[in-house]
PDB file of N, CA and C in Angstrom:
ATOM      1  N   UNK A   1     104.226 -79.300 -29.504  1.00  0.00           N
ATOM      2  CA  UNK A   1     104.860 -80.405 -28.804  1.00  0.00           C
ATOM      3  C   UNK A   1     105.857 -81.097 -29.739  1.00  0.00           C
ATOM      4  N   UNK A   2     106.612 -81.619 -29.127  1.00  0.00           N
ATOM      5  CA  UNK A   2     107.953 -82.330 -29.737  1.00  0.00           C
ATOM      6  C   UNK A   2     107.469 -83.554 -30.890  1.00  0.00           C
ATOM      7  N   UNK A   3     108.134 -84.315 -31.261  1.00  0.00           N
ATOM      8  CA  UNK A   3     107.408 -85.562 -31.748  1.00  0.00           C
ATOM      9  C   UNK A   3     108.048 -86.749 -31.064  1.00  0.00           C
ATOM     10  N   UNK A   4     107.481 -87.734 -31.325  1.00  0.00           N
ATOM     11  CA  UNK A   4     108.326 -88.971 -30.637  1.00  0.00           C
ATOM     12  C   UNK A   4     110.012 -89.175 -30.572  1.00  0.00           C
ATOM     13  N   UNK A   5     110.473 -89.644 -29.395  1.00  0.00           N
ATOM     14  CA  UNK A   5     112.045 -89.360 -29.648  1.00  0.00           C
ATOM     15  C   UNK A   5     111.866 -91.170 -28.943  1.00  0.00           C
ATOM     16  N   UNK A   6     113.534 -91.529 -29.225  1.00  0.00           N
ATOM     17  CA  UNK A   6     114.005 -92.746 -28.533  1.00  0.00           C
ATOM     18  C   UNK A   6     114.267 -92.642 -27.481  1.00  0.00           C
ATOM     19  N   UNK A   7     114.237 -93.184 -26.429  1.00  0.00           N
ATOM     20  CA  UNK A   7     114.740 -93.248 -25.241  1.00  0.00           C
ATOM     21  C   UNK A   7     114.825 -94.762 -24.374  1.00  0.00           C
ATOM     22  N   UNK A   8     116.133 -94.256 -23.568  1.00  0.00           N
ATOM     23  CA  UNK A   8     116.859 -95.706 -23.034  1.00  0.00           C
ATOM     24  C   UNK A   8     116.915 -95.226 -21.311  1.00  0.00           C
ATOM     25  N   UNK A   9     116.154 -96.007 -20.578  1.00  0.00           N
ATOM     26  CA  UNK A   9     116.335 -96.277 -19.039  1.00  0.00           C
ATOM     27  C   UNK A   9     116.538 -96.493 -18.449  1.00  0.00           C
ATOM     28  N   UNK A  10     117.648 -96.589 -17.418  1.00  0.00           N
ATOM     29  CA  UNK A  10     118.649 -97.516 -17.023  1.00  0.00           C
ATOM     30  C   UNK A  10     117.526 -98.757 -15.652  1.00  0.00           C
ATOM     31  N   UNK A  11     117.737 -99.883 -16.494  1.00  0.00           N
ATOM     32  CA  UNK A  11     117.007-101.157 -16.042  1.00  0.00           C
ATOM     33  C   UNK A  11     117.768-101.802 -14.955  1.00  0.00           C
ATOM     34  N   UNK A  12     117.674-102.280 -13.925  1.00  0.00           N
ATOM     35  CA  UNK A  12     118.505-103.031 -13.259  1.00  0.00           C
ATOM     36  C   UNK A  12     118.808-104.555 -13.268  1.00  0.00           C
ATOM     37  N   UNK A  13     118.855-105.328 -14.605  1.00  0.00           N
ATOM     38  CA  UNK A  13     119.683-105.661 -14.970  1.00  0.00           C
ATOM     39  C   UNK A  13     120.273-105.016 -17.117  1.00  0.00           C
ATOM     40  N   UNK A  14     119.296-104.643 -17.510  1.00  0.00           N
ATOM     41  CA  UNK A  14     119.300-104.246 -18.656  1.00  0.00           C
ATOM     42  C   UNK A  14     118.840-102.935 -19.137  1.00  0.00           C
ATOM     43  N   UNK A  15     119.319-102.166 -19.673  1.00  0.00           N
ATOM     44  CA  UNK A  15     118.575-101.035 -19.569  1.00  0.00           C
ATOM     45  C   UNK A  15     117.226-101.163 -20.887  1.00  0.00           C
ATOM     46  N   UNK A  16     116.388-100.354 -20.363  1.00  0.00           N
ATOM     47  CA  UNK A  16     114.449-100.178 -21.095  1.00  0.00           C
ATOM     48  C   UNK A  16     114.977 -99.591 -21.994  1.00  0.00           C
ATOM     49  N   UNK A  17     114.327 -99.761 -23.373  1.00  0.00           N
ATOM     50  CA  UNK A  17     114.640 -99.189 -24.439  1.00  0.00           C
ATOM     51  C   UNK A  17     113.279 -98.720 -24.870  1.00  0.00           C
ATOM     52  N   UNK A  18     112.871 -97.849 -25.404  1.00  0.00           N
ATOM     53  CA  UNK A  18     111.172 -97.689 -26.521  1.00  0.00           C
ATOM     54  C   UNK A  18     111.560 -96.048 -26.867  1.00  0.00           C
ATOM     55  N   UNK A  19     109.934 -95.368 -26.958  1.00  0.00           N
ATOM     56  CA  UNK A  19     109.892 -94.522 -27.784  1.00  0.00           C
ATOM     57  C   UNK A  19     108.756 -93.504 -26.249  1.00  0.00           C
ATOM     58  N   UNK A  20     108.975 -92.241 -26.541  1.00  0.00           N
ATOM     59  CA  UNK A  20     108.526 -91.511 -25.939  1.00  0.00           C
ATOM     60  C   UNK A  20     107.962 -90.644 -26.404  1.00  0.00           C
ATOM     61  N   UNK A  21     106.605 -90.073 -26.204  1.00  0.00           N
ATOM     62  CA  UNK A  21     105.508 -89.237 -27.273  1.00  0.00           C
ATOM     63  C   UNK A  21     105.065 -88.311 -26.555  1.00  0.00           C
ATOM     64  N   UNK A  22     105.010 -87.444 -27.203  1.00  0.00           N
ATOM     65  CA  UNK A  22     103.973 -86.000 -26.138  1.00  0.00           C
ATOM     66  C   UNK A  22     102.629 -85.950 -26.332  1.00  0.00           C
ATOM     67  N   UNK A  23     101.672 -86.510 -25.458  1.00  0.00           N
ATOM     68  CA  UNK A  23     100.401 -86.515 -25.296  1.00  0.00           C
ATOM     69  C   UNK A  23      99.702 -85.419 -24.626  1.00  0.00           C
ATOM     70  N   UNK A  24      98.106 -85.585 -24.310  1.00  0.00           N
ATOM     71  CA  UNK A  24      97.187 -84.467 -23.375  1.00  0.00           C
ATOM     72  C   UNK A  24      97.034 -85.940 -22.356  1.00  0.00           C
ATOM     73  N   UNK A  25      97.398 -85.333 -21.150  1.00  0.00           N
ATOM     74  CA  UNK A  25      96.643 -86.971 -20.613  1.00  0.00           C
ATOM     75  C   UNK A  25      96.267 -85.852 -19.001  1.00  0.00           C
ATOM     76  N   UNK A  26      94.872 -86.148 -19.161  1.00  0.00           N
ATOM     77  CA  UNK A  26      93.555 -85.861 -18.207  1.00  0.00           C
ATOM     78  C   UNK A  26      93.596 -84.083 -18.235  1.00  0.00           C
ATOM     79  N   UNK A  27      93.860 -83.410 -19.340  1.00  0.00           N
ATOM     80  CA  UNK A  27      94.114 -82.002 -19.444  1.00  0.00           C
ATOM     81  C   UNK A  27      95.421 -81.582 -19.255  1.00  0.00           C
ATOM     82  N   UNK A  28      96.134 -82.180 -19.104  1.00  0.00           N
ATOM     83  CA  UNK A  28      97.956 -81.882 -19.169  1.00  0.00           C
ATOM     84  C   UNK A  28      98.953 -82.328 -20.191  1.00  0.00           C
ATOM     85  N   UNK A  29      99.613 -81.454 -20.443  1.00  0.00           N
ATOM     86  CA  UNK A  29     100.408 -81.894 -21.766  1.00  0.00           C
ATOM     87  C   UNK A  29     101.707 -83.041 -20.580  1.00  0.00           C
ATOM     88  N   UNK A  30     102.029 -83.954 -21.311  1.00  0.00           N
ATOM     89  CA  UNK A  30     102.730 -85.016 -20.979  1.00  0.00           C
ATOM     90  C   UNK A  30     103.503 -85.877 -21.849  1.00  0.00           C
ATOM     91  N   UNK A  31     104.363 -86.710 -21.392  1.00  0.00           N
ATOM     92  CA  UNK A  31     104.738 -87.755 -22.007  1.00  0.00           C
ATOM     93  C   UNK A  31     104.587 -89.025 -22.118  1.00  0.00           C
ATOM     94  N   UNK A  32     104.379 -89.642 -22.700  1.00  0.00           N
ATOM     95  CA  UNK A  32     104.249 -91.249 -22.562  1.00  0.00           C
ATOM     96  C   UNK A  32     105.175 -92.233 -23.230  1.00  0.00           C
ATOM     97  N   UNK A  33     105.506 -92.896 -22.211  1.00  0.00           N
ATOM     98  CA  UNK A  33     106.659 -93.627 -22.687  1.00  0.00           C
ATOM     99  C   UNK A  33     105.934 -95.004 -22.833  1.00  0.00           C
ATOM    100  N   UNK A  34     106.619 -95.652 -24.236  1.00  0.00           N
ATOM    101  CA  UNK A  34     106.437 -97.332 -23.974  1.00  0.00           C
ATOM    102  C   UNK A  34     107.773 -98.259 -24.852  1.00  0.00           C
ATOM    103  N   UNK A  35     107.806 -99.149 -23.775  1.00  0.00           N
ATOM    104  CA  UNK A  35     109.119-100.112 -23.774  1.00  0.00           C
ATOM    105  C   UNK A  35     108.909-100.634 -25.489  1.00  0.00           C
ATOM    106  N   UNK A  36     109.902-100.722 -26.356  1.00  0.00           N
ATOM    107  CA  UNK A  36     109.922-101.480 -27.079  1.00  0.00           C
ATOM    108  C   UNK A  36     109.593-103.184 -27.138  1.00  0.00           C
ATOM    109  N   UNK A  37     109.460-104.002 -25.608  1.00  0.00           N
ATOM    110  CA  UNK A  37     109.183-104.844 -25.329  1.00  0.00           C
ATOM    111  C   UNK A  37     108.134-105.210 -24.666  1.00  0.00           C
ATOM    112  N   UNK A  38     106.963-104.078 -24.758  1.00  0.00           N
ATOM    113  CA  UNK A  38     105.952-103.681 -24.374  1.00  0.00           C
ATOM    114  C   UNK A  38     105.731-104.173 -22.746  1.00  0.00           C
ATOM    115  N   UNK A  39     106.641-103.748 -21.673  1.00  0.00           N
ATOM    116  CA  UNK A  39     106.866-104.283 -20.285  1.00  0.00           C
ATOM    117  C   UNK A  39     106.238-103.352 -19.905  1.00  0.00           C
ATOM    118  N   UNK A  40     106.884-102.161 -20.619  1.00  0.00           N
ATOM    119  CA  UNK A  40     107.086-100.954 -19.286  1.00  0.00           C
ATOM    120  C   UNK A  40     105.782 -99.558 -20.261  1.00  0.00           C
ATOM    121  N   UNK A  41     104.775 -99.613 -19.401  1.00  0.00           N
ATOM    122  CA  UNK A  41     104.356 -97.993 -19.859  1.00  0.00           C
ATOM    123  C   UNK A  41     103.960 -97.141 -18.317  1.00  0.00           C
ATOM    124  N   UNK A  42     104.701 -95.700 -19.352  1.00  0.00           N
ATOM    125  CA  UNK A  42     104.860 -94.611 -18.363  1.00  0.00           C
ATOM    126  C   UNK A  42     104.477 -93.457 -18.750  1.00  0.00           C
ATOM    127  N   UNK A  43     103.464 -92.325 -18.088  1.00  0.00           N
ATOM    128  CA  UNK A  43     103.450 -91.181 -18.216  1.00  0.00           C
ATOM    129  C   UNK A  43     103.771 -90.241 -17.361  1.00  0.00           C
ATOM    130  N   UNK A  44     104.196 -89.435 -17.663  1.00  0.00           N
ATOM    131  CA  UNK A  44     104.780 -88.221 -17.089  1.00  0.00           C
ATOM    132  C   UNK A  44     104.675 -86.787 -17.173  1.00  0.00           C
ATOM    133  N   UNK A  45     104.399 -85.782 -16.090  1.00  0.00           N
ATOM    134  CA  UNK A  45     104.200 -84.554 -16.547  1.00  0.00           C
ATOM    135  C   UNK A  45     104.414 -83.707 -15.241  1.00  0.00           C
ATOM    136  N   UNK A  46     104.731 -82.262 -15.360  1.00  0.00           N
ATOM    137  CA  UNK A  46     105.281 -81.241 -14.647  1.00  0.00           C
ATOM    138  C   UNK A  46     103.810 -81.145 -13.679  1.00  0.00           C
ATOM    139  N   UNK A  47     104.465 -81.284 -11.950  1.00  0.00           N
ATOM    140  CA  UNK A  47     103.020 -80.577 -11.563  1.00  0.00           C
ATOM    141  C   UNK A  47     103.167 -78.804 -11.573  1.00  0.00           C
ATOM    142  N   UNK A  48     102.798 -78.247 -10.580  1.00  0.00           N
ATOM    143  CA  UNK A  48     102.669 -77.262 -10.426  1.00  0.00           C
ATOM    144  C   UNK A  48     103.987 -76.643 -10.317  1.00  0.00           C
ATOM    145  N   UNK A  49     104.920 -77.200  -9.238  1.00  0.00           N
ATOM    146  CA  UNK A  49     106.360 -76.632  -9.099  1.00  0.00           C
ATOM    147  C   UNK A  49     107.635 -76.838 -10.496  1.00  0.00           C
ATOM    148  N   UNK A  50     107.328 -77.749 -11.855  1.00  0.00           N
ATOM    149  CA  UNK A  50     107.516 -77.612 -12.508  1.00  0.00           C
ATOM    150  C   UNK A  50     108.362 -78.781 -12.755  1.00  0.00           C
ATOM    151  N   UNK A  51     108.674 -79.923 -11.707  1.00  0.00           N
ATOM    152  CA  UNK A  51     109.057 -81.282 -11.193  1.00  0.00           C
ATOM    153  C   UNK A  51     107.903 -82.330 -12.306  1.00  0.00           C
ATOM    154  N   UNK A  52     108.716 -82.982 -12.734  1.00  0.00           N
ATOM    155  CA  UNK A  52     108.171 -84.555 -13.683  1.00  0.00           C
ATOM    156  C   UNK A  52     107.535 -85.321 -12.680  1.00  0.00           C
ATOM    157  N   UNK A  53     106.661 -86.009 -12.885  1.00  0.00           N
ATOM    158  CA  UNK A  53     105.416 -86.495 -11.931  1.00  0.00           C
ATOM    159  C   UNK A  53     105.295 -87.507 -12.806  1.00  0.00           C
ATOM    160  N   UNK A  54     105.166 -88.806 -12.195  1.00  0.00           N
ATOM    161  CA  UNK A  54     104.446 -90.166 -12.524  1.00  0.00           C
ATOM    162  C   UNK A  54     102.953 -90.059 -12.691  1.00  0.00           C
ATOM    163  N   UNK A  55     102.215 -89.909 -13.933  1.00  0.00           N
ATOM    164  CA  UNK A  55     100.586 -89.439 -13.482  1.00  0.00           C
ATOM    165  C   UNK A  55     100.403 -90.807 -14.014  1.00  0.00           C
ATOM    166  N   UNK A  56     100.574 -91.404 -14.720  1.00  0.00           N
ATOM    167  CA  UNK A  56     100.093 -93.097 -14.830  1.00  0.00           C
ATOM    168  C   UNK A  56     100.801 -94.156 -15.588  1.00  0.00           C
ATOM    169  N   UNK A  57     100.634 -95.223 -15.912  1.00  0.00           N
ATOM    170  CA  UNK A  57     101.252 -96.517 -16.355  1.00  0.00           C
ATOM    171  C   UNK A  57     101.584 -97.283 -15.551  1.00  0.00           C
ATOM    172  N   UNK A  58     101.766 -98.383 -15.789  1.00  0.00           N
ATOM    173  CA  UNK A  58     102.261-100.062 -15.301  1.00  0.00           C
ATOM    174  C   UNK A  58     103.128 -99.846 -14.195  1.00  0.00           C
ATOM    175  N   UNK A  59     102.748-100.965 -13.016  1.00  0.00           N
ATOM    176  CA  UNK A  59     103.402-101.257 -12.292  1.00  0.00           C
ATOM    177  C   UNK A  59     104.398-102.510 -12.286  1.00  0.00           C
ATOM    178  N   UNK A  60     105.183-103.011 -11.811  1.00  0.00           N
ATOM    179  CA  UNK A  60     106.243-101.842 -10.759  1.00  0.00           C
ATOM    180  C   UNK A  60     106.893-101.126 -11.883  1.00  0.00           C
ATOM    181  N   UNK A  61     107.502-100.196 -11.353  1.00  0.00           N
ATOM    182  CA  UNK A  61     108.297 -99.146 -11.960  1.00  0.00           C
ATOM    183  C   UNK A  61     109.741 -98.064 -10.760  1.00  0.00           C
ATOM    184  N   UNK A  62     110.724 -97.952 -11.495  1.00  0.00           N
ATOM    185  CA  UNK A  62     111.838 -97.596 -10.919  1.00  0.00           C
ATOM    186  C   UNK A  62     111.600 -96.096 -10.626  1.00  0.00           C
ATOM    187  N   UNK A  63     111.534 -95.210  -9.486  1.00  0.00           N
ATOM    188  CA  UNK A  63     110.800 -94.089  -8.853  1.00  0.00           C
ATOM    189  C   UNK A  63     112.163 -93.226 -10.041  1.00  0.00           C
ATOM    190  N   UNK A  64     113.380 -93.333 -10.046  1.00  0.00           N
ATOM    191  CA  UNK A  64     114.354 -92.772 -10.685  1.00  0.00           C
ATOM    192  C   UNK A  64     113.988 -92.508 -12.146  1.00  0.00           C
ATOM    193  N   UNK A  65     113.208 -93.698 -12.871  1.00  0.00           N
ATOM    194  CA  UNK A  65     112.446 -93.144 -14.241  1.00  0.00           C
ATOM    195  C   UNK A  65     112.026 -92.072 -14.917  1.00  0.00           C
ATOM    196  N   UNK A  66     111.482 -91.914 -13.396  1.00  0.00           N
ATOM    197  CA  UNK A  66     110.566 -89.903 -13.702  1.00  0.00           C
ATOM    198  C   UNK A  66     111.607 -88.881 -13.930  1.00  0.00           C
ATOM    199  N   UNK A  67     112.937 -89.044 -13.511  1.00  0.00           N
ATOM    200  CA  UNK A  67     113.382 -87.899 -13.961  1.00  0.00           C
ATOM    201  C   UNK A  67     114.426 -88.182 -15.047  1.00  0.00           C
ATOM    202  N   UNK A  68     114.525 -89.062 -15.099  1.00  0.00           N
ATOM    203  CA  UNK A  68     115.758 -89.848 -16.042  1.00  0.00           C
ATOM    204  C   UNK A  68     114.839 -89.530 -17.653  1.00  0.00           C
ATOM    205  N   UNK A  69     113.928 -89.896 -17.966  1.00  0.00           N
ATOM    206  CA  UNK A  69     112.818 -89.987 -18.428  1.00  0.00           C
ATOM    207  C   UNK A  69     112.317 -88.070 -18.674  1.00  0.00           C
ATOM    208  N   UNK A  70     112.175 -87.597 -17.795  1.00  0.00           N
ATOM    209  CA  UNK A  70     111.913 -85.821 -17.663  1.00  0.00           C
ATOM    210  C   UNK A  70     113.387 -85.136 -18.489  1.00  0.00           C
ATOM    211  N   UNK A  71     114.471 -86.526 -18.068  1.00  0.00           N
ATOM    212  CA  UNK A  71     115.624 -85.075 -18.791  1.00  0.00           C
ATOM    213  C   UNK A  71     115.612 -85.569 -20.129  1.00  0.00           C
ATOM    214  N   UNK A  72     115.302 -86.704 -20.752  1.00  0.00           N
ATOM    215  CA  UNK A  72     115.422 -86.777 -21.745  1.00  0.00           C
ATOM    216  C   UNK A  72     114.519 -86.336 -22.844  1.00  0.00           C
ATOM    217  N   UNK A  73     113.220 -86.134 -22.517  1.00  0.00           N
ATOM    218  CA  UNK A  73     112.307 -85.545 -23.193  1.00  0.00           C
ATOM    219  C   UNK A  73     112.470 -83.963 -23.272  1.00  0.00           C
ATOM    220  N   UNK A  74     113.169 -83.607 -22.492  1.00  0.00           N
ATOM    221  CA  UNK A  74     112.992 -81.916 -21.901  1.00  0.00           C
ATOM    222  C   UNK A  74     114.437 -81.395 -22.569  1.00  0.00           C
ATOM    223  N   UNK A  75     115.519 -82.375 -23.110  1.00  0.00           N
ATOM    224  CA  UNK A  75     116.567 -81.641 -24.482  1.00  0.00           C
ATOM    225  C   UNK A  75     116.360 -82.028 -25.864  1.00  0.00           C
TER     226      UNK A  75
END
């Protein structure tokens, strides 16, 4: 797995800034993101069709994240 990278989210008024890590979360390799301003946590991971999936973290959250979030971990 990768190691932690930076990543920026486009916020609607500011964009999310933190750090994004490759975890196991409930038997799946994933990502977890958390805001440098500790607002926003997000995990993420491929289901079956190979699509980035919201599997947990904080609500509310912008549905557009998951993939914004999927492309940046995935170059």
């Amino acid at each position: 797995m990768k190691t932690p990278i930076d990543v920026t989210l486009t916020g609607s008024d500011t964009p999310v800034e933190g750090i994004a890590s490759p975890v196991v979360y409930e038997g799946q390799n994933a990502f977890e993101f958390k805001s440098t301003d500790e607002t926003l946590h997000l995990i993420i991971a491929r289901d079956n069709d190979g699509q980035w999936q919201r599997v947990g973290g904080t609500y509310p959250y912008f549905a557009g994240w998951v993939d914004e979030l999927g492309e940046q971990v995935a170059s």
